[in-house]
N, C-alpha and C. Protein backbone atom coordinates (compact mmCIF):
# COMPACT_ATOMS: atom_id res chain seq x y z
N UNK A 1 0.81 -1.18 0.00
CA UNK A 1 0.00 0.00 0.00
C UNK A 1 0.86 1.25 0.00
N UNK A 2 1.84 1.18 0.79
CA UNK A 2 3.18 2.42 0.63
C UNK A 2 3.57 2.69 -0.33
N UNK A 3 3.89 1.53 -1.05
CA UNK A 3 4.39 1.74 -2.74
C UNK A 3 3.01 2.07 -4.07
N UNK A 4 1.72 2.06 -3.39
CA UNK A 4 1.17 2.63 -4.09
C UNK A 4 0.89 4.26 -4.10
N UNK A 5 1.15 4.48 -2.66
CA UNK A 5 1.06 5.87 -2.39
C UNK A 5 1.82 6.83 -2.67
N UNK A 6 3.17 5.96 -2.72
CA UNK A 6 4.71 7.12 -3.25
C UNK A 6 4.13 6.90 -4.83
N UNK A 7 4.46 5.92 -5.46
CA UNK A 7 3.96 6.16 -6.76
C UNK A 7 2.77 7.24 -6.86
N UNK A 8 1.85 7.04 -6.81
CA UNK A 8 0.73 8.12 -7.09
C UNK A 8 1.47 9.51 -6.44
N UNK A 9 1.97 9.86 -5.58
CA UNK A 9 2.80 10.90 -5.00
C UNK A 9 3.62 11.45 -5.97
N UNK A 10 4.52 10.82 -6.74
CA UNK A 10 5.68 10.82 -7.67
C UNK A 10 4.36 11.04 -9.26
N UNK A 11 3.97 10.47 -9.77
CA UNK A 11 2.86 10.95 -10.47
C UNK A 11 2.36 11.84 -10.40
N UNK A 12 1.88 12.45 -9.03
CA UNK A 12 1.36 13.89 -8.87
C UNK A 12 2.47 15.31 -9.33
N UNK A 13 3.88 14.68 -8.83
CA UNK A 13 4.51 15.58 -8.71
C UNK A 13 5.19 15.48 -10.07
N UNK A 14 5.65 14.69 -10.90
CA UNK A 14 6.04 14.72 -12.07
C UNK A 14 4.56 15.50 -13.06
N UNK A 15 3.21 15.19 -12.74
CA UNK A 15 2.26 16.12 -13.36
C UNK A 15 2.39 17.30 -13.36
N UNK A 16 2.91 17.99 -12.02
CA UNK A 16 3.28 19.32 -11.73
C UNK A 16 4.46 19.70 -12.50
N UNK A 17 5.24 19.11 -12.67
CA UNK A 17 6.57 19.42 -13.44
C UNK A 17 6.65 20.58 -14.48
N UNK A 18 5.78 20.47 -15.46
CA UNK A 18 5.51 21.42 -16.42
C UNK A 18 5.12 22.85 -15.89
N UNK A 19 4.07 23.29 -15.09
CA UNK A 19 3.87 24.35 -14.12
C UNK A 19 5.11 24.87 -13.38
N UNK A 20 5.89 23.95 -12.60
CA UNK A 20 6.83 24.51 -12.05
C UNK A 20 7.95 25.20 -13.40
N UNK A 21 7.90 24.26 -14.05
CA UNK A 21 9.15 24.82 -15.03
C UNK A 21 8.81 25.88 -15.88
N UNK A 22 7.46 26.20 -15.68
CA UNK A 22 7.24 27.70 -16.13
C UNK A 22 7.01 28.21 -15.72
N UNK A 23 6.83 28.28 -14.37
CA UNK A 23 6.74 29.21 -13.45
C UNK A 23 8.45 29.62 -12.91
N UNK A 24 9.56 28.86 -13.14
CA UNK A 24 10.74 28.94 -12.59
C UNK A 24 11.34 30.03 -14.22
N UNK A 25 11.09 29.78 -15.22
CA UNK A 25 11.47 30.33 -16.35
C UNK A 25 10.64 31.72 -16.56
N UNK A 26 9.42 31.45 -15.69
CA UNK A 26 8.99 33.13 -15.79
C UNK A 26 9.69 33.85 -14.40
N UNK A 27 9.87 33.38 -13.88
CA UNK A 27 10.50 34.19 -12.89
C UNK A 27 12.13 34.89 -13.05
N UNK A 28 13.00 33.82 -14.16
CA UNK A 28 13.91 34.08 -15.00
C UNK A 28 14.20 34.80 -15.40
N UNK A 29 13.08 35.21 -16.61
CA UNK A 29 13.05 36.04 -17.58
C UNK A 29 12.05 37.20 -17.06
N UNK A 30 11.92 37.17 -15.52
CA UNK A 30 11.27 38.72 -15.07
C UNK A 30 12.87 39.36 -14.61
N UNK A 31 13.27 38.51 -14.04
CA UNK A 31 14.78 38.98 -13.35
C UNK A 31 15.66 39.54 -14.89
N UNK A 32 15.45 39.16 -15.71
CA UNK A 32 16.38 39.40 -17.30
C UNK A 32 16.00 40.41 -17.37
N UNK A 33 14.75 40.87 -17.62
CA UNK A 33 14.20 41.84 -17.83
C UNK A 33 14.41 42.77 -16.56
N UNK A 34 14.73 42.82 -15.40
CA UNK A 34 14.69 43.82 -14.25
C UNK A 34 16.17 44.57 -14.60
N UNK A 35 17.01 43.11 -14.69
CA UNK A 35 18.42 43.85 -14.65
C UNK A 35 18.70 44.12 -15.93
N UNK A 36 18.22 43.95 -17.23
CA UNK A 36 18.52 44.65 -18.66
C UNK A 36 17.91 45.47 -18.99
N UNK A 37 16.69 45.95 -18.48
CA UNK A 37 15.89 47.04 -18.80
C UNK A 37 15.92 48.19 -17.59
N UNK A 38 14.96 47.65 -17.03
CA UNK A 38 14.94 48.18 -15.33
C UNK A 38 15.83 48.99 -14.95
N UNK A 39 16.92 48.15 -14.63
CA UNK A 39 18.13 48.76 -13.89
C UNK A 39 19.20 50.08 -14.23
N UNK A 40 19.38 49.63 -15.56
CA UNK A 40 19.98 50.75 -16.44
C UNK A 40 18.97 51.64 -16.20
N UNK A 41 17.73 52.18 -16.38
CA UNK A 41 17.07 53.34 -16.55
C UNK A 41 17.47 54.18 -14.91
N UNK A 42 17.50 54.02 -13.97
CA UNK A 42 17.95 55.33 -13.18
C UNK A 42 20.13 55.93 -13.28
N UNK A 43 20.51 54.54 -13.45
CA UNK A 43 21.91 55.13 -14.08
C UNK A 43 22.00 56.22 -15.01
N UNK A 44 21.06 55.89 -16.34
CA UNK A 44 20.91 56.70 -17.14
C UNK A 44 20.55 58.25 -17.24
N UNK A 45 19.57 58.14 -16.00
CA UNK A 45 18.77 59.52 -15.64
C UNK A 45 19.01 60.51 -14.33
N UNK A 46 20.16 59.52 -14.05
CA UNK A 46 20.70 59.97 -12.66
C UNK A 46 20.81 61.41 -12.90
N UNK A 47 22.05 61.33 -13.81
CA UNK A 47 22.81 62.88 -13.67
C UNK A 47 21.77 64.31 -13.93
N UNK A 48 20.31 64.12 -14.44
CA UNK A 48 19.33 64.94 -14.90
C UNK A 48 18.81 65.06 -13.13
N UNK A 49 19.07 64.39 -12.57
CA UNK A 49 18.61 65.07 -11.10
C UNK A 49 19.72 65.38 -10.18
N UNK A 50 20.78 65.27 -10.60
CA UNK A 50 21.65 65.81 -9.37
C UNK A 50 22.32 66.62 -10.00
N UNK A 51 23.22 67.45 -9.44
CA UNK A 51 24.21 68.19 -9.82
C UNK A 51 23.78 70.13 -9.50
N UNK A 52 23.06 70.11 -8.55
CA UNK A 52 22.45 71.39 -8.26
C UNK A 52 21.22 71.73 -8.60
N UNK A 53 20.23 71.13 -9.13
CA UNK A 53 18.66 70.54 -9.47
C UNK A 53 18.46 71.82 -10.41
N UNK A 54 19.22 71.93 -11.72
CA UNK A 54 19.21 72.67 -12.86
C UNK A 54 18.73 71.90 -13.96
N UNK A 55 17.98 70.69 -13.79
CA UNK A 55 17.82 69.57 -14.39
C UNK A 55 16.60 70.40 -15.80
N UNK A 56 15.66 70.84 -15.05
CA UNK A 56 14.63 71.15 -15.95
C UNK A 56 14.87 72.07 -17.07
N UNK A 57 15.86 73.47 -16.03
CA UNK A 57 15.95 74.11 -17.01
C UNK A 57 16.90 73.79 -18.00
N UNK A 58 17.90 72.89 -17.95
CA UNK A 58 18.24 72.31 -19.36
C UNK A 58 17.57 71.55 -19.96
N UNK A 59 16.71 70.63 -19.32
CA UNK A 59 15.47 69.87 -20.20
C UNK A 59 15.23 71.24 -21.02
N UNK A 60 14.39 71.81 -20.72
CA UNK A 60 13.70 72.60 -22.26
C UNK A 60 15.02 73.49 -22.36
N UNK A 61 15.88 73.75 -22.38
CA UNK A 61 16.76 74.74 -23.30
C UNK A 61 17.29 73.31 -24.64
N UNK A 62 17.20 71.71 -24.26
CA UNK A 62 17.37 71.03 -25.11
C UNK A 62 16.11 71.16 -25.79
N UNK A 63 15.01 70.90 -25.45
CA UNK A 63 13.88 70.60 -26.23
C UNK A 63 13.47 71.87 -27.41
N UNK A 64 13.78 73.07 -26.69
CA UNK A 64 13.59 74.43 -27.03
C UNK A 64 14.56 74.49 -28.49
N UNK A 65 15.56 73.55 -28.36
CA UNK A 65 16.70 73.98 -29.56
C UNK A 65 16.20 73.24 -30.87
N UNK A 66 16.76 74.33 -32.26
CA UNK A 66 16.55 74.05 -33.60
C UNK A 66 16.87 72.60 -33.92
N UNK A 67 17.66 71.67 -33.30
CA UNK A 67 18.35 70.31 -33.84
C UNK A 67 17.45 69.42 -33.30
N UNK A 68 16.83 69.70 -32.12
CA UNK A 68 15.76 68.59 -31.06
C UNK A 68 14.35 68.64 -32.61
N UNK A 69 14.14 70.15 -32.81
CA UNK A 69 12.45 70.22 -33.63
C UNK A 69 13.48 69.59 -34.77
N UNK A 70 13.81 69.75 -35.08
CA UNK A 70 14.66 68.74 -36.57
C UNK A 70 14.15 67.49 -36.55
N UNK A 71 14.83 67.00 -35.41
CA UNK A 71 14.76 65.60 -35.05
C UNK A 71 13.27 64.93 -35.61
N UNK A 72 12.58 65.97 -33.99
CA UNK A 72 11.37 65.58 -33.92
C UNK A 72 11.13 65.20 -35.01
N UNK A 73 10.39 66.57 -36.04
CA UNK A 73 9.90 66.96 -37.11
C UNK A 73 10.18 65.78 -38.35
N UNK A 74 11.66 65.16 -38.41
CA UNK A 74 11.69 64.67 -39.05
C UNK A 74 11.49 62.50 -38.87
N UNK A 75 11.27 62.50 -37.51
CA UNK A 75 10.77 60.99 -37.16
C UNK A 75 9.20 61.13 -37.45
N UNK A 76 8.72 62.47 -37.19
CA UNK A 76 7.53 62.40 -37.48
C UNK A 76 7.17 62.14 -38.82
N UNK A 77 7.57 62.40 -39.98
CA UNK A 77 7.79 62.63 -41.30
C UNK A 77 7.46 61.18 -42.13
N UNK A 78 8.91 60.66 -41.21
CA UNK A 78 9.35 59.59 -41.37
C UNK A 78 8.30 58.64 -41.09
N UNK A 79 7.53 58.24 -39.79
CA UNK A 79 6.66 57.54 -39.53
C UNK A 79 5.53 57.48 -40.14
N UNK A 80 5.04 58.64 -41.06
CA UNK A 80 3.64 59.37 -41.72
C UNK A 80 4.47 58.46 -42.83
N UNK A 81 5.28 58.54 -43.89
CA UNK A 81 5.33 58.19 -45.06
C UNK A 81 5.74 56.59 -44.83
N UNK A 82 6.27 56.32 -43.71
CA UNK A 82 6.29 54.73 -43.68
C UNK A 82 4.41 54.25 -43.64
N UNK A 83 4.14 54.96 -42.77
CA UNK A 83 2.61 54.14 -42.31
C UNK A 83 1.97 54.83 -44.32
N UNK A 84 2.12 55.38 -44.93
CA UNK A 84 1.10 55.52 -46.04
C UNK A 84 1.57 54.61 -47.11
N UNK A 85 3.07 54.35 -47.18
CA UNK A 85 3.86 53.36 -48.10
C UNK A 85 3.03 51.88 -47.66
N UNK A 86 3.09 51.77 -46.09
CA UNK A 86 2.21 50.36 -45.96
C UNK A 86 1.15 50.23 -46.52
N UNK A 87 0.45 51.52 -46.10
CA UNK A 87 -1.43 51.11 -46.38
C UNK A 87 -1.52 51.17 -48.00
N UNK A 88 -0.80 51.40 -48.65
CA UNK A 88 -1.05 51.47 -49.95
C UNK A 88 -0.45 50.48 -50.59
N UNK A 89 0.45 49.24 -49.85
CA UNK A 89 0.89 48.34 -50.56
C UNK A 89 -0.12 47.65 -49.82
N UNK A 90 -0.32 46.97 -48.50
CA UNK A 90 -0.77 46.32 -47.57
C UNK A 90 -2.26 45.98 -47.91
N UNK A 91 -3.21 47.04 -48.45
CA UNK A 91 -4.52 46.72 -48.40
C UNK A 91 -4.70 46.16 -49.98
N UNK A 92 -4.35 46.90 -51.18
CA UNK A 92 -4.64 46.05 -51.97
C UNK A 92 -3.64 44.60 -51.93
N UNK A 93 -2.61 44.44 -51.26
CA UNK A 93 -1.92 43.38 -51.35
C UNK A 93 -2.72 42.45 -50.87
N UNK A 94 -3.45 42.66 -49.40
CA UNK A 94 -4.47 41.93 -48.80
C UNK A 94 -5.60 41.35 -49.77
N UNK A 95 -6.37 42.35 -50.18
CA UNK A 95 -7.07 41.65 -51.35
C UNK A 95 -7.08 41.33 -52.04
N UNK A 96 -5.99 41.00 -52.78
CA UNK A 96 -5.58 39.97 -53.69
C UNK A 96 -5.41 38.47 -53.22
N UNK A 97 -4.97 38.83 -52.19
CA UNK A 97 -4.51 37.78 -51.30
C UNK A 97 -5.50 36.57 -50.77
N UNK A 98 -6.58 37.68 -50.58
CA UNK A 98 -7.99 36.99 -49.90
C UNK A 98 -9.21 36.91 -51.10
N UNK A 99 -8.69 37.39 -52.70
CA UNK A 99 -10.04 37.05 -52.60
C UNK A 99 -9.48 36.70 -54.37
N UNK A 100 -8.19 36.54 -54.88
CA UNK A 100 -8.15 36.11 -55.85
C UNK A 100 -7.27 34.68 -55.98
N UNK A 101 -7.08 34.04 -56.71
CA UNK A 101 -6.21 32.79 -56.88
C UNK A 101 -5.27 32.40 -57.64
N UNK A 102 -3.91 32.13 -57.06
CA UNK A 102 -2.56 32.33 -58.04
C UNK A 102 -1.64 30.83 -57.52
N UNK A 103 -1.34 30.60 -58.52
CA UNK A 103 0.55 30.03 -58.02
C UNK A 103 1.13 30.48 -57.37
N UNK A 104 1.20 29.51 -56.05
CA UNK A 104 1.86 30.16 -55.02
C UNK A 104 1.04 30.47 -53.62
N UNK A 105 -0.13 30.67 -53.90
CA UNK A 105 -0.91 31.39 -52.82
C UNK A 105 -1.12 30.84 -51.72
N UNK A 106 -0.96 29.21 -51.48
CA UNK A 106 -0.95 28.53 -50.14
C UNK A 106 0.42 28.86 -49.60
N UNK A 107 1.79 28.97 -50.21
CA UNK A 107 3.22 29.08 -49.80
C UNK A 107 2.51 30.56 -49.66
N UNK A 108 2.70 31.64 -49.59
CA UNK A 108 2.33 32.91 -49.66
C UNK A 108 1.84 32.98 -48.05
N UNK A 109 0.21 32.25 -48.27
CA UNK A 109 -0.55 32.72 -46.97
C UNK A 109 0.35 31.72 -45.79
N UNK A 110 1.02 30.59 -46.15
CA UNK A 110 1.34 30.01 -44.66
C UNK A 110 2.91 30.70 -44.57
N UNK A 111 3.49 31.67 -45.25
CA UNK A 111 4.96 32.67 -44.69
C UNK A 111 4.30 33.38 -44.53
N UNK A 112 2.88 34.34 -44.46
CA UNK A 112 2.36 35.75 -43.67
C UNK A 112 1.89 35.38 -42.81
C-alpha cells in the first residue's frame, strides 16, 4: 500500500513538473528583464537630477533647440510616409490575397 502511495505521490509531482518549469522560467526572464531594462534606466537619468537641481531648465533649453524640432519633425515625417507606403501596398496586397487565386498562394498565406 506504501508503494502505491509514493507512486501516485511521484505521479502527482512529475504532473506538476511542467507548471513549475514555467513558473521557474517566468521568474527568469522577469529577473532578465529587471536587470537589462529596469536597472539601467535610473543610471541613465541619474545625472538629470543631481548636480544642483538645474535639471529642468536644461530639459527645455534642449527641447527648445533648432536640432531637437529637426529631429522631432523629421521621425515624425518619417513615420507618416512609412505608415502611407504600408497602407497602400498592404490593403490592396491583402485583397488579392484573400479574394483572388494564383501560383503560389498557399506558400504565400502560410509565410504571412
Amino acid at each position: 500500500m506504501k508503494k502505491r502511495a509514493a507512486l501516485r505521490q511521484f505521479m502527482y509531482l512529475l504532473r506538476r513538473l511542467p507548471a513549475r518549469a514555467a513558473a521557474v522560467s517566468g521568474a527568469a526572464a522577469l529577473v532578465l528583464v529587471i536587470f537589462s531594462f529596469a536597472a539601467p534606466l535610473p543610471a541613465a537619468f541619474a545625472p538629470l537630477f543631481t548636480g544642483g537641481g538645474g535639471w529642468f531648465e536644461e530639459f527645455i533649453r534642449l527641447i527648445s533647440g533648432g536640432r531637437f524640432r529637426a529631429v522631432v519633425g523629421f521621425t515624425i515625417a518619417q513615420a507618416a510616409g512609412s505608415t502611407c507606403i504600408a497602407l497602400l501596398l498592404g490593403i490592396p496586397g491583402a485583397f488579392l490575397v484573400a479574394r483572388r487565386n494564383f501560383p503560389g498562394k498557399r506558400l504565400f498565406s502560410a509565410l504571412s
